[in-house]
PDB file of N, CA and C in Angstrom:
ATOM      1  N   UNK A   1     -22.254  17.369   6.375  1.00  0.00           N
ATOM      2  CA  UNK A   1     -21.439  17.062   5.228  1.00  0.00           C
ATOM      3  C   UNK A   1     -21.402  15.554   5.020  1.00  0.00           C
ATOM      4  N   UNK A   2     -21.328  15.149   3.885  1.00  0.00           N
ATOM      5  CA  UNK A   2     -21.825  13.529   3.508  1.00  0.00           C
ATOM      6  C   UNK A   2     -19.932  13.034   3.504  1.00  0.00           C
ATOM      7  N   UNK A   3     -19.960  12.224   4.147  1.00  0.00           N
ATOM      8  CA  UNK A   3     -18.932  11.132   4.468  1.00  0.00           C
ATOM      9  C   UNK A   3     -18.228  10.327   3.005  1.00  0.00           C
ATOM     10  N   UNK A   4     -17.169  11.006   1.828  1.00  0.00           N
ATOM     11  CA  UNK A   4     -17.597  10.800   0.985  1.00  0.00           C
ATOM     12  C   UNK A   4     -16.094   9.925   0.999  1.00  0.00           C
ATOM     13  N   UNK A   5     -15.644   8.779   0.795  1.00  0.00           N
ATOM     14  CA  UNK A   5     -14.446   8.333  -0.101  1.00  0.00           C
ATOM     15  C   UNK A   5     -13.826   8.656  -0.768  1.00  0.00           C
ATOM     16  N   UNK A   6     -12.857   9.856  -0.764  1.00  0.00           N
ATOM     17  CA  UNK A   6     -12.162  10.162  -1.745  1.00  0.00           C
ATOM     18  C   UNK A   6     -11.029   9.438  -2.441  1.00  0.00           C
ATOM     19  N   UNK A   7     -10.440   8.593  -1.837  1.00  0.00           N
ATOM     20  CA  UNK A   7     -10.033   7.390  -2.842  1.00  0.00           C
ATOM     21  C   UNK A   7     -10.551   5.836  -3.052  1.00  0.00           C
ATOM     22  N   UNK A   8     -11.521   5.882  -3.383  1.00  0.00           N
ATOM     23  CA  UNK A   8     -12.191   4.822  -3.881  1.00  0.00           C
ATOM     24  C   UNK A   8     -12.239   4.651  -5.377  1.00  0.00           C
ATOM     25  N   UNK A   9     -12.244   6.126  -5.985  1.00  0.00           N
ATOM     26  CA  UNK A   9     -12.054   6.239  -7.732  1.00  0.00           C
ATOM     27  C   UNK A   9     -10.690   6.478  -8.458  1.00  0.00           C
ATOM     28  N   UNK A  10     -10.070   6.650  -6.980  1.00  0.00           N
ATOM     29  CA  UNK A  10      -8.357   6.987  -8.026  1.00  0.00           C
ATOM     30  C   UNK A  10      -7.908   5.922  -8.712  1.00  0.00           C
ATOM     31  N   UNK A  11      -7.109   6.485  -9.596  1.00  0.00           N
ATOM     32  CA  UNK A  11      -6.467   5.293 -10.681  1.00  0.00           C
ATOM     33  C   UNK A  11      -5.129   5.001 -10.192  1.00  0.00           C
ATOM     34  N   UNK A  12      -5.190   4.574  -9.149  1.00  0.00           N
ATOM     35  CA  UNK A  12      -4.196   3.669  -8.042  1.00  0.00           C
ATOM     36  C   UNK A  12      -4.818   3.062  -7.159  1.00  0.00           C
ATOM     37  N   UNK A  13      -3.747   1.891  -7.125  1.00  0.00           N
ATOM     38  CA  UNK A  13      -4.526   0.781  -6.036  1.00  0.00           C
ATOM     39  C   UNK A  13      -3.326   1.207  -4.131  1.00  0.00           C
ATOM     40  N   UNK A  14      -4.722   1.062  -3.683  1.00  0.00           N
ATOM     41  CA  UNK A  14      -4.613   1.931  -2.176  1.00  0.00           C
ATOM     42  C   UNK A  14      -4.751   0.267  -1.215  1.00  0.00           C
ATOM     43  N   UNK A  15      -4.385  -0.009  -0.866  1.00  0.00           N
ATOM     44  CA  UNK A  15      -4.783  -1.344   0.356  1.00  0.00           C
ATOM     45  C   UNK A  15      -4.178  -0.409   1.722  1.00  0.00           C
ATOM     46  N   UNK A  16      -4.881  -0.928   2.691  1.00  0.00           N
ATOM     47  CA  UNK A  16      -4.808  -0.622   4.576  1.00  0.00           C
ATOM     48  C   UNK A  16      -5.237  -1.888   5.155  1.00  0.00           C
ATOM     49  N   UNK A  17      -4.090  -2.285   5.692  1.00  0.00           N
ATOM     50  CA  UNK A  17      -4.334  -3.077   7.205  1.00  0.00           C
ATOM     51  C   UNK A  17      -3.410  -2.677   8.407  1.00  0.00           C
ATOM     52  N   UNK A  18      -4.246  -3.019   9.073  1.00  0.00           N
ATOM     53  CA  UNK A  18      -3.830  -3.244  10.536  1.00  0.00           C
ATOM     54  C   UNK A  18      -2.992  -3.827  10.540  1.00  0.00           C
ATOM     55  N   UNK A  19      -1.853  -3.154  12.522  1.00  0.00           N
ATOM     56  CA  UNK A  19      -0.626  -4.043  12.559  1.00  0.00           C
ATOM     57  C   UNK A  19      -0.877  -5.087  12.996  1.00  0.00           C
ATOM     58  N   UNK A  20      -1.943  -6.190  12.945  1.00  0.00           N
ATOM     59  CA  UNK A  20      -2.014  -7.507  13.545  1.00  0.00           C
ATOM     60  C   UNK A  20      -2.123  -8.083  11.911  1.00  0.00           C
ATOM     61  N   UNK A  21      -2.336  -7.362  10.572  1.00  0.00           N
ATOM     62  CA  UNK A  21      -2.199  -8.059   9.692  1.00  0.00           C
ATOM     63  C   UNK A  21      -3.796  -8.434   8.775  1.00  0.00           C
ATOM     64  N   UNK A  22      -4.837  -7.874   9.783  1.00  0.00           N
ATOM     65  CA  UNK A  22      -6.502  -7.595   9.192  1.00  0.00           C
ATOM     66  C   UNK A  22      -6.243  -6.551   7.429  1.00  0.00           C
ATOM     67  N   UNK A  23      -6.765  -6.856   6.805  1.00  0.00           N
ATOM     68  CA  UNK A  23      -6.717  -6.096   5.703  1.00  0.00           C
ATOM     69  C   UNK A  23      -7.967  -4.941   5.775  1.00  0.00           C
ATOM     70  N   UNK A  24      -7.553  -3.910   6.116  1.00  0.00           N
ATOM     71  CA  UNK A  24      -9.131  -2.812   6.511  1.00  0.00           C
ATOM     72  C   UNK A  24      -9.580  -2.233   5.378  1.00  0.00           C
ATOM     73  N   UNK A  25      -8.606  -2.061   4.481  1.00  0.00           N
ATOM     74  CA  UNK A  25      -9.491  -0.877   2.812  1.00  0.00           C
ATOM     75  C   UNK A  25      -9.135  -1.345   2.054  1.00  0.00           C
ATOM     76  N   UNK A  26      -9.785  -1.410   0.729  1.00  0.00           N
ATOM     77  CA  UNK A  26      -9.015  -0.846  -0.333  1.00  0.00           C
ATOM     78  C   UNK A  26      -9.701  -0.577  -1.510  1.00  0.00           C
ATOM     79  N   UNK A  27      -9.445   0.571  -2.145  1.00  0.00           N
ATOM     80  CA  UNK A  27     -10.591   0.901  -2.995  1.00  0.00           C
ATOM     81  C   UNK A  27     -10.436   0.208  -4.219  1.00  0.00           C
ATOM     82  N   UNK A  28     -11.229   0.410  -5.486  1.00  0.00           N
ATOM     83  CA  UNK A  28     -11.323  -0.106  -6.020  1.00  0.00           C
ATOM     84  C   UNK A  28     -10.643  -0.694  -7.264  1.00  0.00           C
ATOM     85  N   UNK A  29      -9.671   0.355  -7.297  1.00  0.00           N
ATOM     86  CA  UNK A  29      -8.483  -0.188  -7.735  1.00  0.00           C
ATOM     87  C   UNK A  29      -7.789  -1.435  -7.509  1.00  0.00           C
ATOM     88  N   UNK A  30      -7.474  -1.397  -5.974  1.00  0.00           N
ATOM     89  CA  UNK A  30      -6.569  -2.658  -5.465  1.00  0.00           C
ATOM     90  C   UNK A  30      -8.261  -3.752  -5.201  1.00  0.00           C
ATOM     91  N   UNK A  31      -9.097  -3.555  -5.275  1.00  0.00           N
ATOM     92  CA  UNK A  31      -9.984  -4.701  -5.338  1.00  0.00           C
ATOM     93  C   UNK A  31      -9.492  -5.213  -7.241  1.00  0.00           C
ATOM     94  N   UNK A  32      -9.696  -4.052  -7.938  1.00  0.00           N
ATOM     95  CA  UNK A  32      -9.919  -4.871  -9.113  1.00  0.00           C
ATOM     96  C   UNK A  32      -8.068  -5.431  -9.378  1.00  0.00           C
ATOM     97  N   UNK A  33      -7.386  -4.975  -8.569  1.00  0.00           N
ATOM     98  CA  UNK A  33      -6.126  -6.036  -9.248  1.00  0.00           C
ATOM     99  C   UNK A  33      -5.839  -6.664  -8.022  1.00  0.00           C
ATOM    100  N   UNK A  34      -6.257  -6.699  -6.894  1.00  0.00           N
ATOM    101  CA  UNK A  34      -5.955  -7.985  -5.971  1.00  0.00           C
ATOM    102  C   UNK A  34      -7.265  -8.885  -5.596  1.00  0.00           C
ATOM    103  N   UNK A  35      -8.296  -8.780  -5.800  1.00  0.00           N
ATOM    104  CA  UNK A  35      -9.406  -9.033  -5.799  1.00  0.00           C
ATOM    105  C   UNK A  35      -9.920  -8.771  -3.863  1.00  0.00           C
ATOM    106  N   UNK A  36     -11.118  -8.765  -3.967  1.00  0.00           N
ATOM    107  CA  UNK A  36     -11.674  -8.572  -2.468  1.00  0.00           C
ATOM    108  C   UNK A  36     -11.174  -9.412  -1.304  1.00  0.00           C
ATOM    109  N   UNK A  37      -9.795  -8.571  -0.633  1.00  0.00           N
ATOM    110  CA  UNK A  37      -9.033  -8.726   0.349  1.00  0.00           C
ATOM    111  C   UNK A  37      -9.697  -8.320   1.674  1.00  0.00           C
ATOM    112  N   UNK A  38     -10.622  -7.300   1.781  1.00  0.00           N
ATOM    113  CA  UNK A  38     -11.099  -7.111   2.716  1.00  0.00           C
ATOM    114  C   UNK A  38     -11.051  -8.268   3.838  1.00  0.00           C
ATOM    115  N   UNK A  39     -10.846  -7.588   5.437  1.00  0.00           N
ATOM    116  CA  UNK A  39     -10.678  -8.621   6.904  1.00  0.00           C
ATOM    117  C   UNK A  39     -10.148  -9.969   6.543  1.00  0.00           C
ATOM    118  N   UNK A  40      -9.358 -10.393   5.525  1.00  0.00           N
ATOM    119  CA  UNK A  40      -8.412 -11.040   5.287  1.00  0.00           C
ATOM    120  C   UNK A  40      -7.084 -10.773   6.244  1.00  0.00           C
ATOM    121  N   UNK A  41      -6.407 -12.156   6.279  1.00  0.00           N
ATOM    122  CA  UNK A  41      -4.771 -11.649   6.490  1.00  0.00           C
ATOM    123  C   UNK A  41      -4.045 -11.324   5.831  1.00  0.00           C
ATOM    124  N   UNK A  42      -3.260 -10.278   5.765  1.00  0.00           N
ATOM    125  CA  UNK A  42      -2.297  -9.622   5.060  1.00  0.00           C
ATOM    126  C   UNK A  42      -1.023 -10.695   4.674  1.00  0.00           C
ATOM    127  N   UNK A  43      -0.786 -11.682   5.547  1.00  0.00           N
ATOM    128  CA  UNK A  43       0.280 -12.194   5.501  1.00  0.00           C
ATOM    129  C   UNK A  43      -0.057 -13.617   4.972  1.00  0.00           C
ATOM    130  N   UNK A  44      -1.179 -13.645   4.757  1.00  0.00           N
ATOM    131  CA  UNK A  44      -1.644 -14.892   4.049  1.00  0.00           C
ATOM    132  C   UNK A  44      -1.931 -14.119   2.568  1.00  0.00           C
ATOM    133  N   UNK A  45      -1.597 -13.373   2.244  1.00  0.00           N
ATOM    134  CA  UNK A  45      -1.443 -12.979   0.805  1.00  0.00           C
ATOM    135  C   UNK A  45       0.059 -12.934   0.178  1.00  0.00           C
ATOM    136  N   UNK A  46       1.130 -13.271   1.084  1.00  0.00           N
ATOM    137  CA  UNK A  46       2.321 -12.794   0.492  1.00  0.00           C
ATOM    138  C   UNK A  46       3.315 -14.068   1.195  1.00  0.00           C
ATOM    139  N   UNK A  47       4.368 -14.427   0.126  1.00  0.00           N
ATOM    140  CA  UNK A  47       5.290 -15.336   0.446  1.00  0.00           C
ATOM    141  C   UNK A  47       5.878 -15.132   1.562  1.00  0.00           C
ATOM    142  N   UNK A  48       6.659 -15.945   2.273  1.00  0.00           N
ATOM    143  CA  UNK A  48       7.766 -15.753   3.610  1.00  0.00           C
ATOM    144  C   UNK A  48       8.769 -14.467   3.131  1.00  0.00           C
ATOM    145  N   UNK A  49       9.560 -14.341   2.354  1.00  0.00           N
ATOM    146  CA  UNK A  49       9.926 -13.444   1.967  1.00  0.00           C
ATOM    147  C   UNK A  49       9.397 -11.673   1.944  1.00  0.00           C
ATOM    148  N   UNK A  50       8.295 -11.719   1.530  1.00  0.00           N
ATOM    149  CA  UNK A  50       7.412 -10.855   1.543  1.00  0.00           C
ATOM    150  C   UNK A  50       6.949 -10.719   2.824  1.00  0.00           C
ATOM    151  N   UNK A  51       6.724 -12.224   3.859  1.00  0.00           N
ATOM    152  CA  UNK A  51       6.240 -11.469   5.347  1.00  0.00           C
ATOM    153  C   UNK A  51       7.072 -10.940   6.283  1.00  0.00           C
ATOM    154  N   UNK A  52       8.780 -11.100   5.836  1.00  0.00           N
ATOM    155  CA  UNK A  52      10.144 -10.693   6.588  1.00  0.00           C
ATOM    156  C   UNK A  52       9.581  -9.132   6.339  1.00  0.00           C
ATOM    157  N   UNK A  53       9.665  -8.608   5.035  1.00  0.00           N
ATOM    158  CA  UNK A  53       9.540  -7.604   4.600  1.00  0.00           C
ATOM    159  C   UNK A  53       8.221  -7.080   5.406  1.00  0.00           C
ATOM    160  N   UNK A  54       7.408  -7.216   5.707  1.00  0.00           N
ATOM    161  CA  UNK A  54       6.223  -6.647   6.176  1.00  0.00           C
ATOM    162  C   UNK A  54       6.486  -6.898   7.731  1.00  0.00           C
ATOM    163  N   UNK A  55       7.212  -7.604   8.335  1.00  0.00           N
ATOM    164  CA  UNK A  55       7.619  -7.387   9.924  1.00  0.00           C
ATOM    165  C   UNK A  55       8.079  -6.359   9.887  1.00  0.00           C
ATOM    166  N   UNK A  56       9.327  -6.421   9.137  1.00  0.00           N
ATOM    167  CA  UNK A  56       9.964  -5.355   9.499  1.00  0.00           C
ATOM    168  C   UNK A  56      10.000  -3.636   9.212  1.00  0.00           C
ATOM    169  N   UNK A  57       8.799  -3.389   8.674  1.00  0.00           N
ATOM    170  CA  UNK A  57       8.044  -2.267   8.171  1.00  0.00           C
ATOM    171  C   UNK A  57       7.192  -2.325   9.180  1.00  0.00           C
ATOM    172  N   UNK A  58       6.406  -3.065  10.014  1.00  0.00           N
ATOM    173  CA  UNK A  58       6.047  -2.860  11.255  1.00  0.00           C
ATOM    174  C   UNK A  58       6.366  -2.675  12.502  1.00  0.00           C
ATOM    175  N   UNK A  59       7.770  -3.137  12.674  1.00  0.00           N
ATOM    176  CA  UNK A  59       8.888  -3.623  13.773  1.00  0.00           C
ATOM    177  C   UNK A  59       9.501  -2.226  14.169  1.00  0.00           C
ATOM    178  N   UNK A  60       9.681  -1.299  12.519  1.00  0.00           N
ATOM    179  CA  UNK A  60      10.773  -0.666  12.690  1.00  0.00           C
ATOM    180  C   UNK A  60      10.192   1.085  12.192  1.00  0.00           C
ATOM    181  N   UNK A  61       8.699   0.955  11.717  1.00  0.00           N
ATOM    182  CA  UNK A  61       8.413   1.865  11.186  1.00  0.00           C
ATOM    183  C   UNK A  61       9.296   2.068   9.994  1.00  0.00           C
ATOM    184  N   UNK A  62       8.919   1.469   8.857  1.00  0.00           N
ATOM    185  CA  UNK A  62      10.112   1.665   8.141  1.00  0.00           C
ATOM    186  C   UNK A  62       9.416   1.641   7.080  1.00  0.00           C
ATOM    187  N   UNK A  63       9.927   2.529   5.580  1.00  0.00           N
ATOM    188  CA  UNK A  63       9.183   2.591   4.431  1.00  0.00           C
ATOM    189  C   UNK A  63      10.179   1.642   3.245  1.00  0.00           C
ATOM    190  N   UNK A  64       9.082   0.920   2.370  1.00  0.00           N
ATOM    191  CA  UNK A  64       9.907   0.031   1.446  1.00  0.00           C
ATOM    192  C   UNK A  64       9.024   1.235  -0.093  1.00  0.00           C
ATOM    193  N   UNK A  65      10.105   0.948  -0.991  1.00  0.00           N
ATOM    194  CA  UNK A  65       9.598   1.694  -2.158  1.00  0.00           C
ATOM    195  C   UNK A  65      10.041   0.755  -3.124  1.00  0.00           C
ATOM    196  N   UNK A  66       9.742   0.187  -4.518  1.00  0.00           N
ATOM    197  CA  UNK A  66      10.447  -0.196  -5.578  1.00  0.00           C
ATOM    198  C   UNK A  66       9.571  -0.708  -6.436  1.00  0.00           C
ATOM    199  N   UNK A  67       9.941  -0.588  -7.404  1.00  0.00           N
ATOM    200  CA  UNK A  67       9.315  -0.849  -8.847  1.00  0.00           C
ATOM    201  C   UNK A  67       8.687  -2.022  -9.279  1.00  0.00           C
ATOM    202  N   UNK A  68       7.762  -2.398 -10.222  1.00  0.00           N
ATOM    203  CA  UNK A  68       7.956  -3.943 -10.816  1.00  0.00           C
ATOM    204  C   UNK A  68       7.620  -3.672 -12.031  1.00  0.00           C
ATOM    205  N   UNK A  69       7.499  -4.576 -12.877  1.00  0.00           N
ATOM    206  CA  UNK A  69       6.618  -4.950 -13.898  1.00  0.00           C
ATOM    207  C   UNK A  69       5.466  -5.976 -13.972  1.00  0.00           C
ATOM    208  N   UNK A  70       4.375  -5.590 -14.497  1.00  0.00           N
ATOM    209  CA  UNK A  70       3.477  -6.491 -14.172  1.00  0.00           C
ATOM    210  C   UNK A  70       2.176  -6.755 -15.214  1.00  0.00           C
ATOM    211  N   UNK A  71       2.403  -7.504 -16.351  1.00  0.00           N
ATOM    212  CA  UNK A  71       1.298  -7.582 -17.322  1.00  0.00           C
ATOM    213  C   UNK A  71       1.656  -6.366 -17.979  1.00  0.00           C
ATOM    214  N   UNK A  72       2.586  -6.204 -18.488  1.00  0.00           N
ATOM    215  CA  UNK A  72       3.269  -5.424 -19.402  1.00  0.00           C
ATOM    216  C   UNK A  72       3.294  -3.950 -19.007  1.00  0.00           C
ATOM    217  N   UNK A  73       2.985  -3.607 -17.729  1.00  0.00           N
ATOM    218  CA  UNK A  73       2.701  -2.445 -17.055  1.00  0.00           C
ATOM    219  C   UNK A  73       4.033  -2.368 -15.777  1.00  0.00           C
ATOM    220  N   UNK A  74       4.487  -0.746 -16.269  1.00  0.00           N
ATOM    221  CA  UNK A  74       5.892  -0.725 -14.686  1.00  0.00           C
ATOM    222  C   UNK A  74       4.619   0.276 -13.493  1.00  0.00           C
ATOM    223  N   UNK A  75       5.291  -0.477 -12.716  1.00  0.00           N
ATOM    224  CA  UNK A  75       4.485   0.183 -11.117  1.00  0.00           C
ATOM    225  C   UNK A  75       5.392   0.552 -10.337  1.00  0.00           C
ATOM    226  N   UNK A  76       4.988   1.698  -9.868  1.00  0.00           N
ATOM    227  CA  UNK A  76       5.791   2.194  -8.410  1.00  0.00           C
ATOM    228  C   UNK A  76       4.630   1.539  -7.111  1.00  0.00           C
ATOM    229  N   UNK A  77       5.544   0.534  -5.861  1.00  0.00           N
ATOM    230  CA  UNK A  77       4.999   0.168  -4.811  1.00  0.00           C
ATOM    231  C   UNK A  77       5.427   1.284  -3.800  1.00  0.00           C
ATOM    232  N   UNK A  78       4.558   1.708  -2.957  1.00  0.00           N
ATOM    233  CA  UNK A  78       5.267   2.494  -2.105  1.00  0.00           C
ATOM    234  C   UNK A  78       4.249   1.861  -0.664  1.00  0.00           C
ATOM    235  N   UNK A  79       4.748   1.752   0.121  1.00  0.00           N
ATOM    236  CA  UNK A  79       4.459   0.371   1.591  1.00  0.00           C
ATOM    237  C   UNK A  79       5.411   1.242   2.612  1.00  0.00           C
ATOM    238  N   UNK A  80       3.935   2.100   3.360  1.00  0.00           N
ATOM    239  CA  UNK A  80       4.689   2.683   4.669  1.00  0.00           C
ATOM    240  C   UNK A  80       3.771   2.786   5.944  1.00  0.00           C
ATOM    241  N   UNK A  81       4.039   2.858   6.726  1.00  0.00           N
ATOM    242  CA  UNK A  81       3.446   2.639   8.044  1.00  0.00           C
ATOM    243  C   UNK A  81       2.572   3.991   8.155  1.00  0.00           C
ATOM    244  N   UNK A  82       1.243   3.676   8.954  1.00  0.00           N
ATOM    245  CA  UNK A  82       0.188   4.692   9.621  1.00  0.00           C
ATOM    246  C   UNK A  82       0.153   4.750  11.128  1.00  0.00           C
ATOM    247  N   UNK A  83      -0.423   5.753  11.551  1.00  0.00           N
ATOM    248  CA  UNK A  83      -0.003   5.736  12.871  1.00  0.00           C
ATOM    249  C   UNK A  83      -1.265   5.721  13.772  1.00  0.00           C
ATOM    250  N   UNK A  84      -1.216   5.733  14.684  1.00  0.00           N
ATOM    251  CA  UNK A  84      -2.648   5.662  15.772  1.00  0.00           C
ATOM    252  C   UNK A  84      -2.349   7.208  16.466  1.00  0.00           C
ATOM    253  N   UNK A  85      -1.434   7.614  16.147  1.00  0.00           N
ATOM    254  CA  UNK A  85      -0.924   8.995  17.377  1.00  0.00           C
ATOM    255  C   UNK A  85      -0.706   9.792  16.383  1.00  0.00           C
ATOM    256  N   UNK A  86      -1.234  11.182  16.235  1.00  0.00           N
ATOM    257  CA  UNK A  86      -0.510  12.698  15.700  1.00  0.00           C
ATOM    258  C   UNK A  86       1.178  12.393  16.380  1.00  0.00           C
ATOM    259  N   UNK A  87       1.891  11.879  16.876  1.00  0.00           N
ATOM    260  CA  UNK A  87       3.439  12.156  17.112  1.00  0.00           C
ATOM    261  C   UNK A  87       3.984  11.072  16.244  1.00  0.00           C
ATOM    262  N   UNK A  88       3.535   9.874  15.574  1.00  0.00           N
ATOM    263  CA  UNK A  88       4.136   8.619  15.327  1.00  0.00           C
ATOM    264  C   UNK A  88       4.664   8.135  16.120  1.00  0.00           C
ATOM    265  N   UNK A  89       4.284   7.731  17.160  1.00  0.00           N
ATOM    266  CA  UNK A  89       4.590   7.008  18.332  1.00  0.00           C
ATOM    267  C   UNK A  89       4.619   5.367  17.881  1.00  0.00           C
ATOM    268  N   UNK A  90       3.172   5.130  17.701  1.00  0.00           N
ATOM    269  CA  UNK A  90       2.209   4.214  17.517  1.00  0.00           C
ATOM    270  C   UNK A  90       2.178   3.637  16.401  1.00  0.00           C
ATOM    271  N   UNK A  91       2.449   2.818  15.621  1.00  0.00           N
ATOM    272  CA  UNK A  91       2.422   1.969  14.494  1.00  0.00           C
ATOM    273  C   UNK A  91       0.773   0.872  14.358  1.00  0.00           C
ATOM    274  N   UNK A  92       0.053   2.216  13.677  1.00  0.00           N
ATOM    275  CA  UNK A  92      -1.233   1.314  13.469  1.00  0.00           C
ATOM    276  C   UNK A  92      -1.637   0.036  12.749  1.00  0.00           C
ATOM    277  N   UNK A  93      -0.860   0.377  11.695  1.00  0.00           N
ATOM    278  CA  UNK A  93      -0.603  -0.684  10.039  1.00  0.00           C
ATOM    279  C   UNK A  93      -0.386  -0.239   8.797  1.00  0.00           C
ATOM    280  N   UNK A  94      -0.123  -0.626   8.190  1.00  0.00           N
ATOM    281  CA  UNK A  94       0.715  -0.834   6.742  1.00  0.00           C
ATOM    282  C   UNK A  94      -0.593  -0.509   5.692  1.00  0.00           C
ATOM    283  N   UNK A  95      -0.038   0.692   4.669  1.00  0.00           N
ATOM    284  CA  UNK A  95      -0.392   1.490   3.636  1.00  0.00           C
ATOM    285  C   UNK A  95       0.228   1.444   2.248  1.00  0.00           C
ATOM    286  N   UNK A  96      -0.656   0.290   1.756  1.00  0.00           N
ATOM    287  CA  UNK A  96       0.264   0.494   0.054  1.00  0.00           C
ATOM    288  C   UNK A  96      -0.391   1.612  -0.310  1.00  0.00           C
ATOM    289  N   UNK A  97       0.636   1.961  -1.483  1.00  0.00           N
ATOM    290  CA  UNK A  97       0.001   2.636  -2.768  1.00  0.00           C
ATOM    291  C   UNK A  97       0.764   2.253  -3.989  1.00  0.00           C
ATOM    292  N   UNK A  98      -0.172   1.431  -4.937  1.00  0.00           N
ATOM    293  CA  UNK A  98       0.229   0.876  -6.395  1.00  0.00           C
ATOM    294  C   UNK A  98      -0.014   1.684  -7.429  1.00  0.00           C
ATOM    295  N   UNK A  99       0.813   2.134  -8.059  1.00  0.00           N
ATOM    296  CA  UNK A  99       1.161   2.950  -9.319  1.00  0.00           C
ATOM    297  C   UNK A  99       1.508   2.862 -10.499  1.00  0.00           C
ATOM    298  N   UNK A 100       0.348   3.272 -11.763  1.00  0.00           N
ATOM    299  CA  UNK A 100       0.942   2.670 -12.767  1.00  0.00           C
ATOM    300  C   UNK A 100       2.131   3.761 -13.428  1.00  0.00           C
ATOM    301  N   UNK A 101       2.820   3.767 -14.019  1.00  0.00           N
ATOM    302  CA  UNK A 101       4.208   4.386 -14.276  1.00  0.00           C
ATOM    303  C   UNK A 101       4.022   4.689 -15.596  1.00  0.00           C
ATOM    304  N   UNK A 102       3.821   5.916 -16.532  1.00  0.00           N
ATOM    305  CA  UNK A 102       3.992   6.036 -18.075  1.00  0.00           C
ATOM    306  C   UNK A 102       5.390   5.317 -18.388  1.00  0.00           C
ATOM    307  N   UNK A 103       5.224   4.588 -19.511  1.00  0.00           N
ATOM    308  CA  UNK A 103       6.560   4.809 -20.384  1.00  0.00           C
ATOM    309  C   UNK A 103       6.899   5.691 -20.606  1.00  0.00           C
ATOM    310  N   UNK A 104       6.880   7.034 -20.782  1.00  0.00           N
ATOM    311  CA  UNK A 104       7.309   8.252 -21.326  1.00  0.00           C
ATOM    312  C   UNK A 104       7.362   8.981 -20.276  1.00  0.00           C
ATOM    313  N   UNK A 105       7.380   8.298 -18.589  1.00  0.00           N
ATOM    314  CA  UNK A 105       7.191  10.011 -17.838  1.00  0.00           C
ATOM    315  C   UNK A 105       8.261  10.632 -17.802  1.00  0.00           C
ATOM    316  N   UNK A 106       8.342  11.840 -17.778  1.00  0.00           N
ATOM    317  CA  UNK A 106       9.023  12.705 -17.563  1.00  0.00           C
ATOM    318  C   UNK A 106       9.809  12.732 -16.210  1.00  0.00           C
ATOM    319  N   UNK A 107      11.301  13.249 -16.114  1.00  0.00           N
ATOM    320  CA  UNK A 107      11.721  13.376 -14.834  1.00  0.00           C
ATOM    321  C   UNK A 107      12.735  14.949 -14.659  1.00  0.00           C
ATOM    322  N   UNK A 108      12.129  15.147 -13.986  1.00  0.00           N
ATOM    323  CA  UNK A 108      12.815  16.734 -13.796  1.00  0.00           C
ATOM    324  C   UNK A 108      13.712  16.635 -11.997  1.00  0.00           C
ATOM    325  N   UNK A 109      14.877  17.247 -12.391  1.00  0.00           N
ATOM    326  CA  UNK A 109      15.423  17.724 -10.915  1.00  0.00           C
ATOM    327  C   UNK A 109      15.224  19.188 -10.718  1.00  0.00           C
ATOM    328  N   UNK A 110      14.998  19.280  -9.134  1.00  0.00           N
ATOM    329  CA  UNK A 110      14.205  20.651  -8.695  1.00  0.00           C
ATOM    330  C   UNK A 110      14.978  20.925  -7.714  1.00  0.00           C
ATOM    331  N   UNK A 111      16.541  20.978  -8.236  1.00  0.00           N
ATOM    332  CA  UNK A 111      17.462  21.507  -6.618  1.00  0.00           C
ATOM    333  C   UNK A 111      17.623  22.415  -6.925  1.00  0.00           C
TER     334      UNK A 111
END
């Protein structure tokens, strides 16, 4: 079976690095809006502020979620930890996923 990328074409930007802060993926999405991050530092892309925030999503296993606007576009960030172990023991490194957001989406409750 051929080794195929299945998110390399989604219409979301995906970045992976390692917990020392190596930038390991990102398809082509987050290439075309962060440009080629690849074996870069993660923390040399983002203010002091932003690297508190990324300790402590490593420190603590901990998930950050929240919105922005950006070039007239709203995004959902969602930034959560991967693991090296089937138990989550192990904190491998940090998993965005960037989302572009309709103006019009829909929101339904399903309790």
């Amino acid at each position: 079976m051929e080794n195929k990328d299945y998110l390399k074409g989604l219409n979301l930007a995906i970045t992976i690095s390692a917990k020392e802060g190596e930038i390991l993926y990102q398809n082509d999405e987050s290439i075309a809006v962060n440009g080629d991050a690849r074996g870069r530092d993660l923390m040399g892309c983002h203010n002091e502020r932003s690297q508190q925030i990324i300790r402590h999503l490593l420190d603590d296993a901990a998930t950050n979620v929240y919105t922005i606007s950006k070039k007239g576009k709203k995004k959902l960030i969602y930034q959560t930890p991967w693991y090296e172990d089937d138990a989550k023991q192990v904190v491998g490194g940090l998993i965005e996923f960037s989302i572009v957001l309709p103006d019009d989406m829909p929101h339904y409750d399903r309790g």
